[in-house]
C-alpha atoms as a PDB file:
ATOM      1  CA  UNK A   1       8.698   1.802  26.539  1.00  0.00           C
ATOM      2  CA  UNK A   2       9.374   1.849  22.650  1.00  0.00           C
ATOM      3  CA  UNK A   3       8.087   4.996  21.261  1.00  0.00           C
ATOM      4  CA  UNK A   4       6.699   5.024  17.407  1.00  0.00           C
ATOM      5  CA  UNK A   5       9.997   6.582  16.004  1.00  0.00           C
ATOM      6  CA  UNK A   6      11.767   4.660  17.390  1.00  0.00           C
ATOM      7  CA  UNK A   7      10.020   1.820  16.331  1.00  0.00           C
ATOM      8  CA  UNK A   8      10.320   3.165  12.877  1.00  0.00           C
ATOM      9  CA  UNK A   9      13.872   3.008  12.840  1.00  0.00           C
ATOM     10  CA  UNK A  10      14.354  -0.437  14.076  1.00  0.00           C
ATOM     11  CA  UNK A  11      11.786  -1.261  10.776  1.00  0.00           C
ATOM     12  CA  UNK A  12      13.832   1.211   8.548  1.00  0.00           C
ATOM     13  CA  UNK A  13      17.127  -0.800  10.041  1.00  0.00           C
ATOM     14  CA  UNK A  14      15.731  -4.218   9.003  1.00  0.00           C
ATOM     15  CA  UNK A  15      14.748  -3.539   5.682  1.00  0.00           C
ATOM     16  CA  UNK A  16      17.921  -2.251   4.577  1.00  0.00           C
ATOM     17  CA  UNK A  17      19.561  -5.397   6.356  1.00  0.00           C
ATOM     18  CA  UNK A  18      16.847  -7.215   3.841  1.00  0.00           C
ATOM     19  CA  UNK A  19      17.628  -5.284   1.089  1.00  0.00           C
ATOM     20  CA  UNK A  20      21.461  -6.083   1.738  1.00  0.00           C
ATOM     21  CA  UNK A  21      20.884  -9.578   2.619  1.00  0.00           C
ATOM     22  CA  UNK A  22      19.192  -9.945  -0.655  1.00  0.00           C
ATOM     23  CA  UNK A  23      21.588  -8.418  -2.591  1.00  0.00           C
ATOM     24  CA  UNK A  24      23.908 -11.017  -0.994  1.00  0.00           C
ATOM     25  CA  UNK A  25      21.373 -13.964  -2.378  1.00  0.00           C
ATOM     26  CA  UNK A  26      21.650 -12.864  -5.806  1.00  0.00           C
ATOM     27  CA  UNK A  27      25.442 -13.086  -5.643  1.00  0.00           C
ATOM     28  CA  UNK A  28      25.698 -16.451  -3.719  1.00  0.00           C
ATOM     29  CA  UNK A  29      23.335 -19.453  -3.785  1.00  0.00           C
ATOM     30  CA  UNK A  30      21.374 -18.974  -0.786  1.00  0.00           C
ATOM     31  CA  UNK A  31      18.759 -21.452   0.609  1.00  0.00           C
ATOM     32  CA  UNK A  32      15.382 -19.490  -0.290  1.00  0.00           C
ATOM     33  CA  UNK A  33      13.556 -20.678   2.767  1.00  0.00           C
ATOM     34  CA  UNK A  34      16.410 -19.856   4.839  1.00  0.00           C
ATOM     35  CA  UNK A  35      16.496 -16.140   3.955  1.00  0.00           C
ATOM     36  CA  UNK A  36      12.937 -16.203   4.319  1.00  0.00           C
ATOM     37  CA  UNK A  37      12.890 -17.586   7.708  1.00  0.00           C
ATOM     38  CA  UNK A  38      16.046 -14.523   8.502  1.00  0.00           C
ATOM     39  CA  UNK A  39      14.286 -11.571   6.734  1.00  0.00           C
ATOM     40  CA  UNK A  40      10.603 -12.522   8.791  1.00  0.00           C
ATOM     41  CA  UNK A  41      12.678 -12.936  12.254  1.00  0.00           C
ATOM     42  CA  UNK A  42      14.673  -9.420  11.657  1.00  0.00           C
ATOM     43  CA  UNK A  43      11.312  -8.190  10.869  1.00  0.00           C
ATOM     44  CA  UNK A  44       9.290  -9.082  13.433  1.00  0.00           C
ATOM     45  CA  UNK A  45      12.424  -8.519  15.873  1.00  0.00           C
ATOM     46  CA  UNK A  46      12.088  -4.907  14.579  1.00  0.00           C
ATOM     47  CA  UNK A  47       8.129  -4.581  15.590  1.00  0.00           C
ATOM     48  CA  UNK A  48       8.261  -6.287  18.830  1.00  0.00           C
ATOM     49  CA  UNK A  49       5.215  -8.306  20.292  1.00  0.00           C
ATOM     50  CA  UNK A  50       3.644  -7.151  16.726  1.00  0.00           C
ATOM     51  CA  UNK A  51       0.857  -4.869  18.560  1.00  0.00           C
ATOM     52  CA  UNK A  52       2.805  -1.870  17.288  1.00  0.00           C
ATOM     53  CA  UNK A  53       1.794  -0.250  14.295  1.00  0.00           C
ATOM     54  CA  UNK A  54       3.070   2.436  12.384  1.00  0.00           C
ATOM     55  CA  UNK A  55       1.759   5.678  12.674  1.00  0.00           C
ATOM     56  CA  UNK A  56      -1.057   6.968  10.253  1.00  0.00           C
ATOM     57  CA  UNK A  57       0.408  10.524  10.329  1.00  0.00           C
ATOM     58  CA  UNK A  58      -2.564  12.917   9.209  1.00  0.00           C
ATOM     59  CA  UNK A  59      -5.109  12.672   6.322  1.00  0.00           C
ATOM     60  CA  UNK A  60      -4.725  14.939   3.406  1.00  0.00           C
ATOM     61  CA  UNK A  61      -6.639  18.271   3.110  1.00  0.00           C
ATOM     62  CA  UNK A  62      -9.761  17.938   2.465  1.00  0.00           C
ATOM     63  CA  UNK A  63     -11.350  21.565   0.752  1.00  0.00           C
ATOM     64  CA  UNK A  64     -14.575  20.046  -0.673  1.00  0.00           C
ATOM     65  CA  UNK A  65     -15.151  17.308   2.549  1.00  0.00           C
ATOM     66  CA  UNK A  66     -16.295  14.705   0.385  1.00  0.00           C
ATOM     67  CA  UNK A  67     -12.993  12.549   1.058  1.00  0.00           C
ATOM     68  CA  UNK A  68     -14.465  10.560   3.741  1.00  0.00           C
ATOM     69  CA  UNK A  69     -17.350   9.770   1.597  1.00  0.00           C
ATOM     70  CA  UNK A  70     -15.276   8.851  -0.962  1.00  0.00           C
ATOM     71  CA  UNK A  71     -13.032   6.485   0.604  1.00  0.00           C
ATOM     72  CA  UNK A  72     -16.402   4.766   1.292  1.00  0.00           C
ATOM     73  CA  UNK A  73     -17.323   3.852  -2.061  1.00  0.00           C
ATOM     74  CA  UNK A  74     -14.050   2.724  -2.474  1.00  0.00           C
ATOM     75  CA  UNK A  75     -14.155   0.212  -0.073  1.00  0.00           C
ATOM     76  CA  UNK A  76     -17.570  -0.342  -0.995  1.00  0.00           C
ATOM     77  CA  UNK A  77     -16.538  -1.390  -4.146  1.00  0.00           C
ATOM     78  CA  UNK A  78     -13.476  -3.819  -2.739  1.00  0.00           C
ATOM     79  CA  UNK A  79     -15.301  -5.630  -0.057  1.00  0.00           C
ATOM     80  CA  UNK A  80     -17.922  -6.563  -2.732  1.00  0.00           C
ATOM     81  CA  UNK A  81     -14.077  -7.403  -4.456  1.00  0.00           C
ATOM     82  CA  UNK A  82     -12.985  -9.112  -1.703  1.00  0.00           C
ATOM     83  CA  UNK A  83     -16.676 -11.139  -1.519  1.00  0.00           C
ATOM     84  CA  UNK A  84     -16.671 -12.029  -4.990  1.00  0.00           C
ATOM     85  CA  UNK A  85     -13.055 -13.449  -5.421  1.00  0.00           C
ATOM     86  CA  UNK A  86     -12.667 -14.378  -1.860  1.00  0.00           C
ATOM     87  CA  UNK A  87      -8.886 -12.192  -2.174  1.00  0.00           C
ATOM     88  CA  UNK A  88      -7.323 -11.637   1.182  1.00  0.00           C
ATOM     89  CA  UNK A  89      -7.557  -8.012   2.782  1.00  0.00           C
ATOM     90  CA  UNK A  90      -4.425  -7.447   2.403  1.00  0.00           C
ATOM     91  CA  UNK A  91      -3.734  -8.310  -1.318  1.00  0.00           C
ATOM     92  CA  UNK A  92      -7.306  -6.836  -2.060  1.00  0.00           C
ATOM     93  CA  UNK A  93      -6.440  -3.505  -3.511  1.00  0.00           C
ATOM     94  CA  UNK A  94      -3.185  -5.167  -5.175  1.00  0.00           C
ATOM     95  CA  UNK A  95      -5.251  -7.824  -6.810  1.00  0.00           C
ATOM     96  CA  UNK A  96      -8.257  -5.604  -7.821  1.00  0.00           C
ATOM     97  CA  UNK A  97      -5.936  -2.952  -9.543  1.00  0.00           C
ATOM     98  CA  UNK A  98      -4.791  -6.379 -11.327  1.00  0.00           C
ATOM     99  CA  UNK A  99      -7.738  -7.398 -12.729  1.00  0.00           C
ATOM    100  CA  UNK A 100      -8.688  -3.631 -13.531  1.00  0.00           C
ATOM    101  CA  UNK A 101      -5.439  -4.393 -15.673  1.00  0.00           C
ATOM    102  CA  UNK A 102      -6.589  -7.639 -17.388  1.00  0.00           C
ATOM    103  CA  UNK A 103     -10.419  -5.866 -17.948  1.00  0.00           C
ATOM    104  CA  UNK A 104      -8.983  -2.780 -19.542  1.00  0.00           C
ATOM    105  CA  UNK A 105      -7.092  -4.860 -21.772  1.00  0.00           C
ATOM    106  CA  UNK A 106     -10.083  -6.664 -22.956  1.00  0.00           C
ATOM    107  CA  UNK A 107     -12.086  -3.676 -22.926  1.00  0.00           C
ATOM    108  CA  UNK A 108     -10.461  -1.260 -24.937  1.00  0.00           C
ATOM    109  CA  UNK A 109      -9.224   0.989 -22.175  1.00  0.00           C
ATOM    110  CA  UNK A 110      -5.687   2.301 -21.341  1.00  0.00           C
ATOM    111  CA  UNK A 111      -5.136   1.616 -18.019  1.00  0.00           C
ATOM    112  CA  UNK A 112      -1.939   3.641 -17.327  1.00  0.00           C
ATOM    113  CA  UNK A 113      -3.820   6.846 -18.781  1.00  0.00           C
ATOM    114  CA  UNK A 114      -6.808   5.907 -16.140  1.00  0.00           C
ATOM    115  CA  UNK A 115      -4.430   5.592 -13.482  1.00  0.00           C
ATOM    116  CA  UNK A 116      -2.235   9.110 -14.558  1.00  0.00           C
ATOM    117  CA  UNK A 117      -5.899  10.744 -14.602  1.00  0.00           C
ATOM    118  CA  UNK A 118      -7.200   9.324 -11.081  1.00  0.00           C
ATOM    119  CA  UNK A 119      -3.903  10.668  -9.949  1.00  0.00           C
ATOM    120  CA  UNK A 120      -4.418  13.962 -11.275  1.00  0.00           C
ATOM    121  CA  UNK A 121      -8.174  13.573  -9.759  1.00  0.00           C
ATOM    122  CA  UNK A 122      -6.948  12.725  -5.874  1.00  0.00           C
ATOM    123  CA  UNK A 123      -4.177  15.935  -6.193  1.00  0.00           C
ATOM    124  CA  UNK A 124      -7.172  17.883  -7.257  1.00  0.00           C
ATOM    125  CA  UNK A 125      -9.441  16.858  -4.272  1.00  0.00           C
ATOM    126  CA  UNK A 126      -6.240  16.793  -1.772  1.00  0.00           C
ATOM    127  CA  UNK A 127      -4.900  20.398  -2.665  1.00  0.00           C
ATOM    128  CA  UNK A 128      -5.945  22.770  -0.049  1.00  0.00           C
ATOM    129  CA  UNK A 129      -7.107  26.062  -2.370  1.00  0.00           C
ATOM    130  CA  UNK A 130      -8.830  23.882  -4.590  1.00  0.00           C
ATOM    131  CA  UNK A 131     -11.195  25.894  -6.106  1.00  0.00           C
ATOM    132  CA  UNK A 132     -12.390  24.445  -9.050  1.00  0.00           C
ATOM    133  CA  UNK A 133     -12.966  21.263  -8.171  1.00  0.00           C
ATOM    134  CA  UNK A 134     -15.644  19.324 -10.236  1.00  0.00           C
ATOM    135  CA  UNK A 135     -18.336  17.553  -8.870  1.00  0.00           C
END
């Protein structure tokens, strides 16, 4: 039986073989699809049967308890995303954070300085002896 670390180091293993392989592409002209094909069988090699998953590891703190709630809205707001543009889960958040790009830009709106400040936000509402949180 595979345990989770261990699993994690077979992953860690193949993505620096990746890394290196594609550090060897750049210097050489390797077939695209061929490295392709290489970097998805080292990958899945390193996973198994693909049931395993990586370990979550533990949420944040929490002091206020409104986390939950807000991870909610959030994916409120990118499954009506997701409905809308008909994006993929897993590019979802990618593509959404994309497009909240291209509507700042249209709107007015530094997007970088939105992004610092939500940063500064989730530190605020992950710090454990947060005290002066806003609501």
């Amino acid at each position: 039986m595979t345990t989770d670390s261990t699993k994690i180091a077979e992953l860690n293993d193949a993505l620096l073989d990746i890394k290196r392989i594609a550090g060897k592409s750049r210097d050489h002209d390797a077939d695209p699809w061929s490295l392709l094909d290489l970097i998805t069988d080292r990958a899945l090699a390193a996973l198994g049967d693909g049931q395993a998953q990586l370990p979550r590891g533990s949420l944040p703190p929490d002091p206020d308890k409104l986390n939950a709630d807000r991870a909610e809205w959030a994916g409120a707001a990118l499954e009506e995303f997701r409905r809308a543009t008909g994006s993929d889960y897993e590019d979802a958040l990618g593509d959404l954070l994309c497009d909240l790009m291209h509507w700042s830009d249209r709107n007015n709106f530094d997007f970088d300085a939105a992004l610092c400040r939500a940063q500064g936000h989730y530190e605020a509402e992950t710090t454990p002896d947060a005290t002066n949180l806003k609501e």
